[in-house]
C-alpha atoms as a PDB file:
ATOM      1  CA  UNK A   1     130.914 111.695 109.720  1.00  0.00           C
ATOM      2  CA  UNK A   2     130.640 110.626 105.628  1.00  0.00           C
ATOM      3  CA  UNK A   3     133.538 109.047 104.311  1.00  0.00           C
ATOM      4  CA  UNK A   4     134.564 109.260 100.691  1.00  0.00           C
ATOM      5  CA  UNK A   5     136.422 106.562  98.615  1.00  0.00           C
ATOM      6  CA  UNK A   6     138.106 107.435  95.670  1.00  0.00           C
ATOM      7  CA  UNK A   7     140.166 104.113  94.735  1.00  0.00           C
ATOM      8  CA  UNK A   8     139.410 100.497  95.361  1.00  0.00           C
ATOM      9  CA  UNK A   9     142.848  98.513  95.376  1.00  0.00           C
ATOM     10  CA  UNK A  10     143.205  94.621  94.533  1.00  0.00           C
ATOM     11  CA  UNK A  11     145.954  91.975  95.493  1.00  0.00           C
ATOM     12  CA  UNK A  12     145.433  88.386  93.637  1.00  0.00           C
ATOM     13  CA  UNK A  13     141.877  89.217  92.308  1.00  0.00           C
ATOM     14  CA  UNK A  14     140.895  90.097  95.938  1.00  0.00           C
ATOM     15  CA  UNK A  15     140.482  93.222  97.681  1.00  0.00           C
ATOM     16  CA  UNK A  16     142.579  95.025 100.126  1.00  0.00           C
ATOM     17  CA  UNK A  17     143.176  98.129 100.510  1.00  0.00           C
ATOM     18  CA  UNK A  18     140.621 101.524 100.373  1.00  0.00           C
ATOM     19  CA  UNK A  19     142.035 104.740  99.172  1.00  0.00           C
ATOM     20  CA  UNK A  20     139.924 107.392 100.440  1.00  0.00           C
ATOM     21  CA  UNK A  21     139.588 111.077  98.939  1.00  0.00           C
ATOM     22  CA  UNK A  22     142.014 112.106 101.665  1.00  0.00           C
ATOM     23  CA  UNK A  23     145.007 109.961 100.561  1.00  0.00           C
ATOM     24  CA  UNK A  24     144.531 107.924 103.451  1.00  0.00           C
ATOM     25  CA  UNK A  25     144.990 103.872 102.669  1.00  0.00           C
ATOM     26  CA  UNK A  26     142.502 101.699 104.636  1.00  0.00           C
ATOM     27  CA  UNK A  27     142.820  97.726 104.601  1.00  0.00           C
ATOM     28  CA  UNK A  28     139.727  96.065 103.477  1.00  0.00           C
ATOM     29  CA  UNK A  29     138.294  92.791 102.482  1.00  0.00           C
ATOM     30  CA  UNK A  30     134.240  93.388 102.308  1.00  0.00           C
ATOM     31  CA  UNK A  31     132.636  94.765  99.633  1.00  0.00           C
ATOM     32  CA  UNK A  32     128.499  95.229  99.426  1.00  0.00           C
ATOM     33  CA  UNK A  33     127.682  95.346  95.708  1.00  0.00           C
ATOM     34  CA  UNK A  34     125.526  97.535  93.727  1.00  0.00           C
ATOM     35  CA  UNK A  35     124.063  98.155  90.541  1.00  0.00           C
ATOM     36  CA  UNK A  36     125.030 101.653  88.791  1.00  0.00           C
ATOM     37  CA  UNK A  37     127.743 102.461  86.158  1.00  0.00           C
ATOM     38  CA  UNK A  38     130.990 103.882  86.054  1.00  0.00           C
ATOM     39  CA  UNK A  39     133.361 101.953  88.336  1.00  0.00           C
ATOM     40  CA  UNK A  40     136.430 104.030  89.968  1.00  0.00           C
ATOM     41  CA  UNK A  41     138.500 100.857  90.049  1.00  0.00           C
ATOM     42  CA  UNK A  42     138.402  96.660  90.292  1.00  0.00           C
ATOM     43  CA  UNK A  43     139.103  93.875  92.811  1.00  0.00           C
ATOM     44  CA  UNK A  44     140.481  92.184  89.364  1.00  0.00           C
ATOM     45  CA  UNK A  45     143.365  93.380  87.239  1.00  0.00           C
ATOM     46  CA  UNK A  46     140.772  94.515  84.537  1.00  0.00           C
ATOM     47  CA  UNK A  47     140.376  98.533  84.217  1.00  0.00           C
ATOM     48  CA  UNK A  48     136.644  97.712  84.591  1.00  0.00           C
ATOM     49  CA  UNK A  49     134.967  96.245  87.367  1.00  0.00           C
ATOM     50  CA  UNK A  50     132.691  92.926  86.355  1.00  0.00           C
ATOM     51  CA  UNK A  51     133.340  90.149  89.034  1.00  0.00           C
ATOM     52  CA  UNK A  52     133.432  90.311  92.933  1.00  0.00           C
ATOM     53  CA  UNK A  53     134.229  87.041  94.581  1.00  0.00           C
ATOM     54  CA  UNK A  54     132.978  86.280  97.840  1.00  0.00           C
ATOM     55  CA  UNK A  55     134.409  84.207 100.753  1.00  0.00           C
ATOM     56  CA  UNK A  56     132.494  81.460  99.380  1.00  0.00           C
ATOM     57  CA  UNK A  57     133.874  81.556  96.710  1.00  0.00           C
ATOM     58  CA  UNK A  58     131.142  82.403  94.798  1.00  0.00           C
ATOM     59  CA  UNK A  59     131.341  84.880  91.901  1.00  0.00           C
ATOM     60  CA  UNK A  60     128.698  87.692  91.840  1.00  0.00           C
ATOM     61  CA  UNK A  61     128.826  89.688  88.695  1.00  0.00           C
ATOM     62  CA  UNK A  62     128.884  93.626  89.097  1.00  0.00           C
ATOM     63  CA  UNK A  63     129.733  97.373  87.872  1.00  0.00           C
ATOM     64  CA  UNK A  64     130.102  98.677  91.306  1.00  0.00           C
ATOM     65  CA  UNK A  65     131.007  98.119  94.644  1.00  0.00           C
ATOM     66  CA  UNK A  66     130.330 100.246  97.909  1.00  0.00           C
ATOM     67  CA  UNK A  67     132.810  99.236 100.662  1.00  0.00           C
ATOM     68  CA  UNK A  68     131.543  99.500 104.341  1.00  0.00           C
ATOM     69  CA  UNK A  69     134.854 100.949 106.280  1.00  0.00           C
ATOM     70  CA  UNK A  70     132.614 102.921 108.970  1.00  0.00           C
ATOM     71  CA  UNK A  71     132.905 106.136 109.985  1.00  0.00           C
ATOM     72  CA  UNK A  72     134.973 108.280 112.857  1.00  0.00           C
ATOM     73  CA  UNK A  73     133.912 111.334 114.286  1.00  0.00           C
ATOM     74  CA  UNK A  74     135.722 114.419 113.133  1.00  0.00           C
ATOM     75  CA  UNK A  75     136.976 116.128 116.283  1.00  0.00           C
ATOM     76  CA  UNK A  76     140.424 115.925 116.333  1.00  0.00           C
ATOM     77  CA  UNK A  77     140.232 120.314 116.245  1.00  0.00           C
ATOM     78  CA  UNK A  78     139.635 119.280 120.580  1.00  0.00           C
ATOM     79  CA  UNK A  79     142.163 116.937 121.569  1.00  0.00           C
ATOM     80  CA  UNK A  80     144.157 120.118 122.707  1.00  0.00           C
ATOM     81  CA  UNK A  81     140.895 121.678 123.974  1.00  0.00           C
ATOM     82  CA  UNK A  82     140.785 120.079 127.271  1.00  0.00           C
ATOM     83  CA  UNK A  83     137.178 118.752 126.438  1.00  0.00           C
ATOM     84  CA  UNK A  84     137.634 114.940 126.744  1.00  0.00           C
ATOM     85  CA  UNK A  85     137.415 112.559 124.106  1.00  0.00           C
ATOM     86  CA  UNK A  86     137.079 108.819 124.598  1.00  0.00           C
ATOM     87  CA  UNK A  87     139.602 105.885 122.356  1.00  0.00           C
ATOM     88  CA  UNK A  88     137.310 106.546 119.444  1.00  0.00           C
ATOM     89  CA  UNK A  89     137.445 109.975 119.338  1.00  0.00           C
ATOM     90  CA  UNK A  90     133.756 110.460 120.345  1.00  0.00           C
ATOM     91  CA  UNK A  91     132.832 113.206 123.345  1.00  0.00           C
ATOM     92  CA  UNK A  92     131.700 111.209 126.455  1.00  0.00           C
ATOM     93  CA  UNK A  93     128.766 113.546 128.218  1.00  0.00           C
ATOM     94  CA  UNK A  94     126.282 113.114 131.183  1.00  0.00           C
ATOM     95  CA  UNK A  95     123.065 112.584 131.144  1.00  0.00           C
ATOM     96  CA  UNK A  96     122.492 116.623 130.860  1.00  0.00           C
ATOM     97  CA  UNK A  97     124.758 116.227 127.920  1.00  0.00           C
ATOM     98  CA  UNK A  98     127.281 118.043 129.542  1.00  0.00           C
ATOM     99  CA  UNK A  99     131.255 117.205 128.279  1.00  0.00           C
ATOM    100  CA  UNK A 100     134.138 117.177 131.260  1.00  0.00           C
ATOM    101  CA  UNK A 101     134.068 120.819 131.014  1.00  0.00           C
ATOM    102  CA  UNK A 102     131.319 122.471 133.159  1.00  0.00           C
ATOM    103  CA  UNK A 103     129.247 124.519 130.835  1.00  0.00           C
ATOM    104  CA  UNK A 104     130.482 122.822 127.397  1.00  0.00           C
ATOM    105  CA  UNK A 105     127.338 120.922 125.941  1.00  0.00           C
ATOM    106  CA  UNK A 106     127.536 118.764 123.248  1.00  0.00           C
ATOM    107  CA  UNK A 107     125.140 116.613 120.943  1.00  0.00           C
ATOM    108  CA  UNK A 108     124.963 114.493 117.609  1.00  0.00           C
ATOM    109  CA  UNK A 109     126.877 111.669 115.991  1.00  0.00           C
ATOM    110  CA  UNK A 110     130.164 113.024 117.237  1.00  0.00           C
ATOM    111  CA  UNK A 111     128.983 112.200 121.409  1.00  0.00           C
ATOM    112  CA  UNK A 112     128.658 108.945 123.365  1.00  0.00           C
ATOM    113  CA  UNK A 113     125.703 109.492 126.195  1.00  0.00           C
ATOM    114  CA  UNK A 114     123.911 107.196 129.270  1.00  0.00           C
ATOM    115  CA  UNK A 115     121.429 105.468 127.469  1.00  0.00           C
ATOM    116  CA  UNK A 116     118.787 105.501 130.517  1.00  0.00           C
ATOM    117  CA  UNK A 117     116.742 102.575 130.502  1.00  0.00           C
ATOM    118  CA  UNK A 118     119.791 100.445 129.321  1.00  0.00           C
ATOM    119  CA  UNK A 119     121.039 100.728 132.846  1.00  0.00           C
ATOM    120  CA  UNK A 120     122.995 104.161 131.760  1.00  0.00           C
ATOM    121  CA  UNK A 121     125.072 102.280 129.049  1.00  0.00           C
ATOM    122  CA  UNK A 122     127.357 104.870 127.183  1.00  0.00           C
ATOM    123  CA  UNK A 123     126.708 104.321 123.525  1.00  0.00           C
ATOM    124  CA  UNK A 124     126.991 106.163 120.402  1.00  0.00           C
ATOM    125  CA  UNK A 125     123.653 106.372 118.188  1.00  0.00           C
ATOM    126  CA  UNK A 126     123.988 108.402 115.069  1.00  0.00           C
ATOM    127  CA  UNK A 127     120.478 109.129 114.046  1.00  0.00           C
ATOM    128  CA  UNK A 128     118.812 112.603 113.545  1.00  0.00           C
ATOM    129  CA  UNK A 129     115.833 111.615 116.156  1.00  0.00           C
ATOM    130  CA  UNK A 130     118.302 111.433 118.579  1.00  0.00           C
ATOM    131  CA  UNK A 131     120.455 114.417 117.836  1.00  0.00           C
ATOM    132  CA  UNK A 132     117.033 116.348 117.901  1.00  0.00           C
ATOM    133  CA  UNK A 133     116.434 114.911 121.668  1.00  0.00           C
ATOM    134  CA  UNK A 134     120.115 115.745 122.663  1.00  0.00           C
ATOM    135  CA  UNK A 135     119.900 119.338 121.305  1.00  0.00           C
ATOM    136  CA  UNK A 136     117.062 119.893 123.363  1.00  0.00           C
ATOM    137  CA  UNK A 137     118.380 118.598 126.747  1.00  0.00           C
ATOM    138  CA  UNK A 138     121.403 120.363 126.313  1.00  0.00           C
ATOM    139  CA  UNK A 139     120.256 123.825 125.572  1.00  0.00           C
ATOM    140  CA  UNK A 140     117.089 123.146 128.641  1.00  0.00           C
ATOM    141  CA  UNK A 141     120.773 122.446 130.790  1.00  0.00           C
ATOM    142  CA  UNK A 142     122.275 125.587 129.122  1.00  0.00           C
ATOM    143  CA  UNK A 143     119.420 127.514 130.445  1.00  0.00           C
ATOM    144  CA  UNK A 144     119.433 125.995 133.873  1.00  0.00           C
ATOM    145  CA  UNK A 145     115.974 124.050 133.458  1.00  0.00           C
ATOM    146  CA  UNK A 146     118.026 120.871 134.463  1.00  0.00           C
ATOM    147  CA  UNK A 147     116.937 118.373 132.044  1.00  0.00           C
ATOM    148  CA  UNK A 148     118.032 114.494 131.592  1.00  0.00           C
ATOM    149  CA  UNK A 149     118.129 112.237 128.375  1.00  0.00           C
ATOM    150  CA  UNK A 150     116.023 109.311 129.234  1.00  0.00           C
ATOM    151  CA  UNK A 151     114.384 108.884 125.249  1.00  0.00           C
ATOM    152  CA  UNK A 152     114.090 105.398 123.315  1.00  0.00           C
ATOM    153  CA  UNK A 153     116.214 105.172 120.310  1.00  0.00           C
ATOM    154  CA  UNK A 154     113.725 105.206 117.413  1.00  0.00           C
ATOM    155  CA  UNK A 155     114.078 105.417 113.910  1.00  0.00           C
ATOM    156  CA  UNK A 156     112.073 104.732 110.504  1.00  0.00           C
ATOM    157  CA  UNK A 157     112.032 105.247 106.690  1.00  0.00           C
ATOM    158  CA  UNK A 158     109.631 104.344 103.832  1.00  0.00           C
ATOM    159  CA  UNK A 159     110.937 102.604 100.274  1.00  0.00           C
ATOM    160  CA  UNK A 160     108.986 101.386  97.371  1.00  0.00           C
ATOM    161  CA  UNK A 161     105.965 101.662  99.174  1.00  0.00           C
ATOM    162  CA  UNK A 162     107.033  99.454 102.591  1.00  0.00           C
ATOM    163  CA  UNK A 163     107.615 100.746 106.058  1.00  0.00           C
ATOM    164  CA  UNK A 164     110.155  99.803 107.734  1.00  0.00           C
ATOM    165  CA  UNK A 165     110.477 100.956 111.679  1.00  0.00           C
ATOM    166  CA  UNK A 166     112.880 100.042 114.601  1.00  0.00           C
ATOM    167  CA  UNK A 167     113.326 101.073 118.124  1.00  0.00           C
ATOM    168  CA  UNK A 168     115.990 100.338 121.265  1.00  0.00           C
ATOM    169  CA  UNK A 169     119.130  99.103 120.839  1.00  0.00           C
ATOM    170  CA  UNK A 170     119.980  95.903 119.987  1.00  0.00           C
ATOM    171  CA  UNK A 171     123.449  95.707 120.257  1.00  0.00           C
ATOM    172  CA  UNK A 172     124.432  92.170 122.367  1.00  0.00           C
ATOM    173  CA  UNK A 173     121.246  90.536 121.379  1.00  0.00           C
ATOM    174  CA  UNK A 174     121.365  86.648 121.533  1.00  0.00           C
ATOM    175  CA  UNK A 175     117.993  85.912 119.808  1.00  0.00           C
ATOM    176  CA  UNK A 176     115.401  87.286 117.228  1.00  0.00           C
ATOM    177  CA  UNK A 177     111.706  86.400 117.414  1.00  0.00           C
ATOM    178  CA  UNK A 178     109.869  86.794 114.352  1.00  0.00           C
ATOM    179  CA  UNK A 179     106.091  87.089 114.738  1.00  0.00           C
ATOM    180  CA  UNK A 180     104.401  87.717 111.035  1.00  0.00           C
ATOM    181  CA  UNK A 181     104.799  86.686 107.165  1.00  0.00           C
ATOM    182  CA  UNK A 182     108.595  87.182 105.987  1.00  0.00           C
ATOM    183  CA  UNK A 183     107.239  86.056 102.534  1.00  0.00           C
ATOM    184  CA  UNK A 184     104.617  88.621 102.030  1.00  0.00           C
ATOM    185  CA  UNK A 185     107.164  91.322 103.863  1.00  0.00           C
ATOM    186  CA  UNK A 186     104.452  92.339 106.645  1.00  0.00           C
ATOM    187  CA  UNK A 187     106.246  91.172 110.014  1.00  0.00           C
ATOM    188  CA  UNK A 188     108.148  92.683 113.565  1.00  0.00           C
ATOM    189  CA  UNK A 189     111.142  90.848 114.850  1.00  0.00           C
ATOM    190  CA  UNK A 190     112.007  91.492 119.026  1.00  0.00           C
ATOM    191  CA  UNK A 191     115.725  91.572 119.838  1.00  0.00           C
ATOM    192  CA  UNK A 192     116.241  89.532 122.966  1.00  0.00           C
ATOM    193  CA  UNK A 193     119.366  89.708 125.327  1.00  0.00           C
ATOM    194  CA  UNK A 194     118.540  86.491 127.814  1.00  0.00           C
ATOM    195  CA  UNK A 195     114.839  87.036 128.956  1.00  0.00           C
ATOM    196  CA  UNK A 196     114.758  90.785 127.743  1.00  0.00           C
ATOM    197  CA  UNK A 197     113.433  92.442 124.708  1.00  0.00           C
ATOM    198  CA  UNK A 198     115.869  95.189 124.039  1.00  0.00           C
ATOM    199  CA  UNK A 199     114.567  96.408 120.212  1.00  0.00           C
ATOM    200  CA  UNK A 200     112.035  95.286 117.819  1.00  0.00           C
ATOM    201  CA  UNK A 201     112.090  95.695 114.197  1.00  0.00           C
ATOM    202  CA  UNK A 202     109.363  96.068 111.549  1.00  0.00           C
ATOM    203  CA  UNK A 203     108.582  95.645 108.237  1.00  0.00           C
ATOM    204  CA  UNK A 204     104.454  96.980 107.163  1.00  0.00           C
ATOM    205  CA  UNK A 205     103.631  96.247 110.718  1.00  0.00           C
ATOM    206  CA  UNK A 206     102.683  99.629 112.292  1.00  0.00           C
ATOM    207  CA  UNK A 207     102.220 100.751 114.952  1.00  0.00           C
ATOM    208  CA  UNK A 208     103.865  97.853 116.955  1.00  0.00           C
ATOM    209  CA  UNK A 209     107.217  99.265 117.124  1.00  0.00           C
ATOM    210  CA  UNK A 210     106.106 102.594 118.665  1.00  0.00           C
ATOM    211  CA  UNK A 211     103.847 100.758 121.078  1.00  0.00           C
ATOM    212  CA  UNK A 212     107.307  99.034 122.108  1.00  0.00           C
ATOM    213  CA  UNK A 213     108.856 102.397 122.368  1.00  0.00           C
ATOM    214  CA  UNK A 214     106.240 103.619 124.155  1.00  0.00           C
ATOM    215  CA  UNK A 215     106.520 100.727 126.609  1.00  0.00           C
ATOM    216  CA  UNK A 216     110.272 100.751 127.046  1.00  0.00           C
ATOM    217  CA  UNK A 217     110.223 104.355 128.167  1.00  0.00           C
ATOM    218  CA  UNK A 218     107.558 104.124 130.844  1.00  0.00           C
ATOM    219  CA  UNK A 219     110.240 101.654 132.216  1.00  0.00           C
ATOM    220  CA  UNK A 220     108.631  98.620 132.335  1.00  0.00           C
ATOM    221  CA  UNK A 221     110.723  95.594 130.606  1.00  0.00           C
ATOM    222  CA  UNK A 222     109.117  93.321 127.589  1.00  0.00           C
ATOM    223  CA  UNK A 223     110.043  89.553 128.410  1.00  0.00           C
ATOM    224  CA  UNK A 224     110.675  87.390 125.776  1.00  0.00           C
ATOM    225  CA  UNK A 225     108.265  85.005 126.581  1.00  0.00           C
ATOM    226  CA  UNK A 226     105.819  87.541 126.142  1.00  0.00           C
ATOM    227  CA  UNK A 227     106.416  87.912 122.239  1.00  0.00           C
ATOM    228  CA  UNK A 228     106.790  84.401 121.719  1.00  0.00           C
ATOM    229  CA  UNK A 229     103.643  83.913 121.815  1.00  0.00           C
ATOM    230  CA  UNK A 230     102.518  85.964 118.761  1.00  0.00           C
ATOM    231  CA  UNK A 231      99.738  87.539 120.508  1.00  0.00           C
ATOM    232  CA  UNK A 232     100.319  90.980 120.812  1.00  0.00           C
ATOM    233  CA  UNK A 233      96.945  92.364 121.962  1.00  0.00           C
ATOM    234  CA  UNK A 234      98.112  93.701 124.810  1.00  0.00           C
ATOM    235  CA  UNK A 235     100.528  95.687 122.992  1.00  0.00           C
ATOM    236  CA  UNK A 236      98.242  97.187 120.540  1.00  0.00           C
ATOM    237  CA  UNK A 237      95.605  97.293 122.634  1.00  0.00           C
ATOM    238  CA  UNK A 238      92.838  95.297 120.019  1.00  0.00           C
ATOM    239  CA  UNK A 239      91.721  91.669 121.217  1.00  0.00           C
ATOM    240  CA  UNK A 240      90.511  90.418 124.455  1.00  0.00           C
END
């Protein structure tokens, strides 16, 4: 699922095109800049990259850029297999995680499942946590033991000494709420879709987001006028 990019190609001091490691020319007009040395190419018609201008105009100075093209999963070896494989390219399975093919499994970044308390949404989440959950349904299923996916998307990482934590999925959200101190980089922020929190994010705020987690898989919804409050005893379980 990683994607390599060997040349960077530039059309009036803007970009366009990506060439990636396997030949293959991708149009692109986004760049996220870094800091690091050794440019492979420029959006300028200097051998050396120094400027990126964004679509405001604005000129960022810079030795590097990473372009965000995504990624697509590499199973093209089964489009002859007979397993099925949705317009991405991604293997649609059941909430056993079993393909179209009875007694074919499959798991990872490379499937799109029934997220269960989504109302059995088929989505694609590319994170080890849940690769570890679909690995273990599927072989219960290859055993017979007749297992279902119903887990919470959850995911975390720690950087320079902050903790940063999210759980759901957030996709379609039409509001954030942001209870805590942005400035001092200790706060959670609920993803709402209409009335319903469907995933919170946090930055030094633990353990709110796996109290959410744990709440969202016993099936019982969060309302957003429940977190708008700020008071979020009855989530943690301190306070009256």
């Amino acid at each position: 699922m990683q994607t390599e990019v060997s040349e960077l190609r530039a059309q009036e001091g803007k970009l366009k095109e990506v060439v990636l490691k396997s030949s293959k020319v991708v149009r692109a007009d986004v760049c996220v800049v870094g800091i690091g040395a050794g440019p492979t190419c420029s959006p300028t018609h200097s051998p050396q990259l120094k400027e990126v201008v964004l679509k405001s105009s604005k000129v960022v100075r810079a030795d590097v850029c990473v372009v965000g093209i995504g990624a697509v999963p590499a199973t093209g070896f089964l489009r002859q297999s007979g397993i099925g494989l949705d317009s991405r390219g991604f293997i649609p399975v059941n909430k056993m995680m079993q393909t179209n093919v009875p007694g074919v499994f499959a798991a990872g970044d490379a499937v799109t499942f029934p997220l269960a308390w989504r109302n059995n949404r088929k989505v694609n989440i590319p994170h080890w946590q849940m690769a570890h959950v679909q690995g273990r349904v599927a072989a219960q299923n290859m055993l017979a033991q007749e297992a279902e996916i119903s887990t919470v998307p959850y995911l975390w990482t720690a950087m320079f000494g902050k903790s940063l934590r999210y759980a759901g999925y957030g996709e379609g959200f039409d509001d954030v709420i942001i209870q805590g101190d942005l400035e001092e980089l200790k706060f959670v922020a609920f993803y709402t879709k209409g009335d319903e929190v469907i995933a919170v994010a946090s930055m030094n705020y633990d353990p709110i987001v796996s109290k959410v987690a744990e709440v969202l898989a016993s099936g019982r919804a969060i309302r957003k006028r429940e977190v708008e409050t700020g008071d979020m005893s009855w989530l943690t379980g301190k306070g009256s």
